[in-house]
N, C-alpha and C. Protein backbone atom coordinates (compact mmCIF):
# COMPACT_ATOMS: atom_id res chain seq x y z
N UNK A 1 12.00 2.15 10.32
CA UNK A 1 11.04 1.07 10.22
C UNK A 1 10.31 1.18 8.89
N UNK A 2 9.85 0.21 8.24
CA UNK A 2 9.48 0.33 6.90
C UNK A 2 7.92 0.35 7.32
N UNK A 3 7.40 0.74 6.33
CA UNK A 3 6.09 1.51 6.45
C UNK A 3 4.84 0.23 6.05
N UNK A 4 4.74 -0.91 5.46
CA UNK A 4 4.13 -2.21 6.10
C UNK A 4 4.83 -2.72 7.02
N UNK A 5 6.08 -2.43 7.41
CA UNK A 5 6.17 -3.38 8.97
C UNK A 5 5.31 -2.76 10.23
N UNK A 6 5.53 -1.47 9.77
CA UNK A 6 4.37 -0.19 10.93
C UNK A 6 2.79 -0.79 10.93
N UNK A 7 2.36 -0.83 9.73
CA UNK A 7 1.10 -1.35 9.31
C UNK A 7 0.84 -2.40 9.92
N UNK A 8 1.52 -3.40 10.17
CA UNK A 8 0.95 -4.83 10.15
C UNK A 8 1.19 -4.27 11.77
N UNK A 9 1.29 -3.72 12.42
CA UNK A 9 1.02 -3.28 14.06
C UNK A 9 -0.23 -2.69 14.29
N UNK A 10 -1.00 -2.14 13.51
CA UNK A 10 -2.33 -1.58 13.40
C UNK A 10 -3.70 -2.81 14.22
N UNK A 11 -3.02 -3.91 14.07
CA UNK A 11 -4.32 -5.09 14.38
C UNK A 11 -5.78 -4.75 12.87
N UNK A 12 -6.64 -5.01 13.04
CA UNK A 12 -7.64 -5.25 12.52
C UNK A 12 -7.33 -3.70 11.34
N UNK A 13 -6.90 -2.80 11.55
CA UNK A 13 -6.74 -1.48 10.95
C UNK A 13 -5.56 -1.68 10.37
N UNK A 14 -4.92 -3.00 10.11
CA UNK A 14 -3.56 -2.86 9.12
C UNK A 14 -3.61 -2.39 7.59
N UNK A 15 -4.85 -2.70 6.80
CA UNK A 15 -5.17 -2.46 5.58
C UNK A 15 -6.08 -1.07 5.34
N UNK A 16 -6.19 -0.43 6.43
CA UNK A 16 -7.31 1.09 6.31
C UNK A 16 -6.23 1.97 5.84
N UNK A 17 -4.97 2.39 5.97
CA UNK A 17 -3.88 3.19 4.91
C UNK A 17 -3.62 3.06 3.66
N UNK A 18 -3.43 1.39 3.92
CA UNK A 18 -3.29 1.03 2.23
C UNK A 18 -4.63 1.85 1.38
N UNK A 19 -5.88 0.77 1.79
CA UNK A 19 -7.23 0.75 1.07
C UNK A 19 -7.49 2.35 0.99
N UNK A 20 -7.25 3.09 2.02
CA UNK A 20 -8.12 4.84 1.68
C UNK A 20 -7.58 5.45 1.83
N UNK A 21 -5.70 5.34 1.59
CA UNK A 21 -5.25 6.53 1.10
C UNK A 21 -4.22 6.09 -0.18
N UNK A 22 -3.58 4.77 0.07
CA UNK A 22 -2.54 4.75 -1.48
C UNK A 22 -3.36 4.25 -2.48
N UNK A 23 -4.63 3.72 -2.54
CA UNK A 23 -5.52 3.29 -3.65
C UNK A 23 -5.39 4.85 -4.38
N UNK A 24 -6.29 5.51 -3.48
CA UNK A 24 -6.60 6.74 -4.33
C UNK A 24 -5.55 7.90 -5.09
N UNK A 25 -4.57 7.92 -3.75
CA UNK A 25 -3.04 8.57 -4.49
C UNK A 25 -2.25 7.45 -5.54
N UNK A 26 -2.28 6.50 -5.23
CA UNK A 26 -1.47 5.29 -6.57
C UNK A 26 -2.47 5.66 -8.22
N UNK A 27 -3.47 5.38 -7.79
CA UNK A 27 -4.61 6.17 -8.77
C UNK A 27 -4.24 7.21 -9.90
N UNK A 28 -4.30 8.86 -8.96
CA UNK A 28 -4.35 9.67 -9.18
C UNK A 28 -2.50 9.98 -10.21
N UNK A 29 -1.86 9.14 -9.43
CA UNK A 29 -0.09 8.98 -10.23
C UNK A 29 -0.05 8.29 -11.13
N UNK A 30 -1.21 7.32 -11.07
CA UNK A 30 -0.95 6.45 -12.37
C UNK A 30 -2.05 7.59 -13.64
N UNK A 31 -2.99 8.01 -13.00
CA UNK A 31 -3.56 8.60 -14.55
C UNK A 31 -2.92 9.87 -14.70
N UNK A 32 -1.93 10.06 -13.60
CA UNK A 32 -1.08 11.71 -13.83
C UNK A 32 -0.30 11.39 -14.91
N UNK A 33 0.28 9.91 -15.09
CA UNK A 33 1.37 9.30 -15.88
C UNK A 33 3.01 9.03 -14.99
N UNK A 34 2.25 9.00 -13.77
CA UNK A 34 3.77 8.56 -12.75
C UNK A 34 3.46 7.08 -12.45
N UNK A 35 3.26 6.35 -13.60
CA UNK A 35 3.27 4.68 -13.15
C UNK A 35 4.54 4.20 -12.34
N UNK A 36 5.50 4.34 -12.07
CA UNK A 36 6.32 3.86 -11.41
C UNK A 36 6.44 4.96 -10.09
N UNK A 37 5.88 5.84 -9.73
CA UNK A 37 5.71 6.30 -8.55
C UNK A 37 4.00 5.87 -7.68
N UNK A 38 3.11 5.12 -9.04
CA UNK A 38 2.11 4.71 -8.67
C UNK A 38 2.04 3.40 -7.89
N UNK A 39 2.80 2.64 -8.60
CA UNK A 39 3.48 1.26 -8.25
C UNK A 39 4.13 1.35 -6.73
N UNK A 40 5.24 2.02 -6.69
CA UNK A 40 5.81 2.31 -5.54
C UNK A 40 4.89 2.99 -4.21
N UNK A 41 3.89 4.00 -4.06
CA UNK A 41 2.84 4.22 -3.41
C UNK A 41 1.86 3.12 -2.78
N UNK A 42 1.42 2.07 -4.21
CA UNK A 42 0.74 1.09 -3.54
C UNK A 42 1.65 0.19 -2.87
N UNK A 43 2.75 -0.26 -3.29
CA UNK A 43 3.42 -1.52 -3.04
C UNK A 43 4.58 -1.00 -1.61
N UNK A 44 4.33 0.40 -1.17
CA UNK A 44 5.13 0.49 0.54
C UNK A 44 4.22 0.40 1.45
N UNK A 45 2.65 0.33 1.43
CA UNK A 45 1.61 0.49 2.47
C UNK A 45 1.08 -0.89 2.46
N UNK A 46 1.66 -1.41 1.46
CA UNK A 46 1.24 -3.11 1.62
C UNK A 46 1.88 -3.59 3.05
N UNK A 47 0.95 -3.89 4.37
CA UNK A 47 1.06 -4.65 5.15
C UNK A 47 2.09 -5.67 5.66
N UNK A 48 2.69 -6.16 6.01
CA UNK A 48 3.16 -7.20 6.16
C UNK A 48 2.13 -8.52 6.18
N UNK A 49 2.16 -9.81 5.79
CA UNK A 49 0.98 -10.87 5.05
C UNK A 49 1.63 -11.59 5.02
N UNK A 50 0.73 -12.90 5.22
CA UNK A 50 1.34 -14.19 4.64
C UNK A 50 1.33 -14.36 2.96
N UNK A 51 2.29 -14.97 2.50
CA UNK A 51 2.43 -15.28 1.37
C UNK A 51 1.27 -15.83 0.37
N UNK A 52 0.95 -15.30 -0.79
CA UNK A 52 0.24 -15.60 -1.39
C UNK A 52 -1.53 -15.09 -0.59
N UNK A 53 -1.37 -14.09 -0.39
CA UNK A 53 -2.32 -13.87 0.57
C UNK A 53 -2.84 -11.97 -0.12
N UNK A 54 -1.74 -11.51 -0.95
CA UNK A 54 -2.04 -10.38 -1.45
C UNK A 54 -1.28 -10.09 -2.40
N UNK A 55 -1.22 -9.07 -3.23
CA UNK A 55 -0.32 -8.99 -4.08
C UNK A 55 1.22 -8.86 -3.93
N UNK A 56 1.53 -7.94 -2.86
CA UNK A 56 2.92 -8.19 -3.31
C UNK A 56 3.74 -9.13 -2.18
């Protein structure tokens, strides 16, 4: 199962993984200099969403 399809099962708590844990680890990879492992961190905890509704 992909890890926003898990998320978007959370109800009201679908965005509390994203927001307080890949913000801060996407963060910490991007000023480590792992931008493309930073990218990838934020962009698998992204939720499942309607379109145009978040970034990715």
């Amino acid at each position: 199962m992909k890890v926003g399809k898990f998320l978007s099962k959370l109800g009201p708590f679908k965005w509390s993984l994203h927001n307080l844990v890949a913000h801060p680890l996407s963060e910490f990879a991007y000023l480590v200099g792992f931008e493309r492992a930073s990218n990838w961190i934020h962009d698998i905890t992204v939720p499942e969403h309607e379109p145009g509704t978040g970034r990715g």
